[in-house]
Structure formats: C-alpha cells, structure tokens
Protein backbone atom coordinates (compact mmCIF):
# COMPACT_ATOMS: atom_id res chain seq x y z
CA UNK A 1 90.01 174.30 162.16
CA UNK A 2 87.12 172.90 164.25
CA UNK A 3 83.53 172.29 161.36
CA UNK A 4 81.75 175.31 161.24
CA UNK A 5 77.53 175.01 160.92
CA UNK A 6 76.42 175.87 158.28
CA UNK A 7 76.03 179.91 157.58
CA UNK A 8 78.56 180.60 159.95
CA UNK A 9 81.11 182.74 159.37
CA UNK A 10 85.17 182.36 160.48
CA UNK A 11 86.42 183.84 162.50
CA UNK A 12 89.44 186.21 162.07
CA UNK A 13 91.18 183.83 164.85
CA UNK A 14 90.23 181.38 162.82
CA UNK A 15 91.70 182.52 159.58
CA UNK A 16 94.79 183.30 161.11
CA UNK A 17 95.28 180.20 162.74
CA UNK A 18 94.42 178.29 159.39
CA UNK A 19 97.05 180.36 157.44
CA UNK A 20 99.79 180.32 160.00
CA UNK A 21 99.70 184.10 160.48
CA UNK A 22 99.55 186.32 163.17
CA UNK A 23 95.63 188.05 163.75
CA UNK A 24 97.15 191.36 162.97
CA UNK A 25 98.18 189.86 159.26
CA UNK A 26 94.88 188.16 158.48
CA UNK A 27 93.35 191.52 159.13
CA UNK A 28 95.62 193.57 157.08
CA UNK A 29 94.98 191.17 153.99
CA UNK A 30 91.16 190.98 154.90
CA UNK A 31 90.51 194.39 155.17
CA UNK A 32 93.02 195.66 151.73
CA UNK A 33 95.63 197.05 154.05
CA UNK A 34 99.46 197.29 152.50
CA UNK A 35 102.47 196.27 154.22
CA UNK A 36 102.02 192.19 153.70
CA UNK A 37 104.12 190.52 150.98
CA UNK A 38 101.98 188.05 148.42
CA UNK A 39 103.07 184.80 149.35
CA UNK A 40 100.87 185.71 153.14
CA UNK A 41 98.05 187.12 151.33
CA UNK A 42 98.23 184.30 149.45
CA UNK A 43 98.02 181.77 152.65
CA UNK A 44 95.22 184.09 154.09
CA UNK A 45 93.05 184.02 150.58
C-alpha cells in the first residue's frame, strides 16, 4: 500500500487490496454487514 500523508484516510480500494479481498468484502466488514466468515473480517480489521 503506497504511504499515506498524514490525516488521510484509506481508501476502501485500499483496504481491500491490503487484505486480499474483494471491495465488496471490505465493505461488508466495514460497514457491520453479515454474510463474511471471521478469518476475512479478521484480514480486513
């Protein structure tokens, strides 16, 4: 993942990239949505 500046926030792209998950997963576990097993929320987090 490229250095962020300081105050910046990730992106979701960014997350999901990072985790090795689709965007559609790293928004499910961002936003509290069911349907993704605990070892991906637990790459996402």
């Amino acid at each position: 993942m490229p250095e962020q500046s300081p105050g910046s926030r990730p992106t979701l792209e960014a997350v999901a990239a990072r985790a090795g998950v689709s965007r559609a997963t790293a928004s499910r576990v961002v936003n509290g949505g069911d349907g993704v097993r605990k070892p991906l929320v637990d790459k996402v987090l």
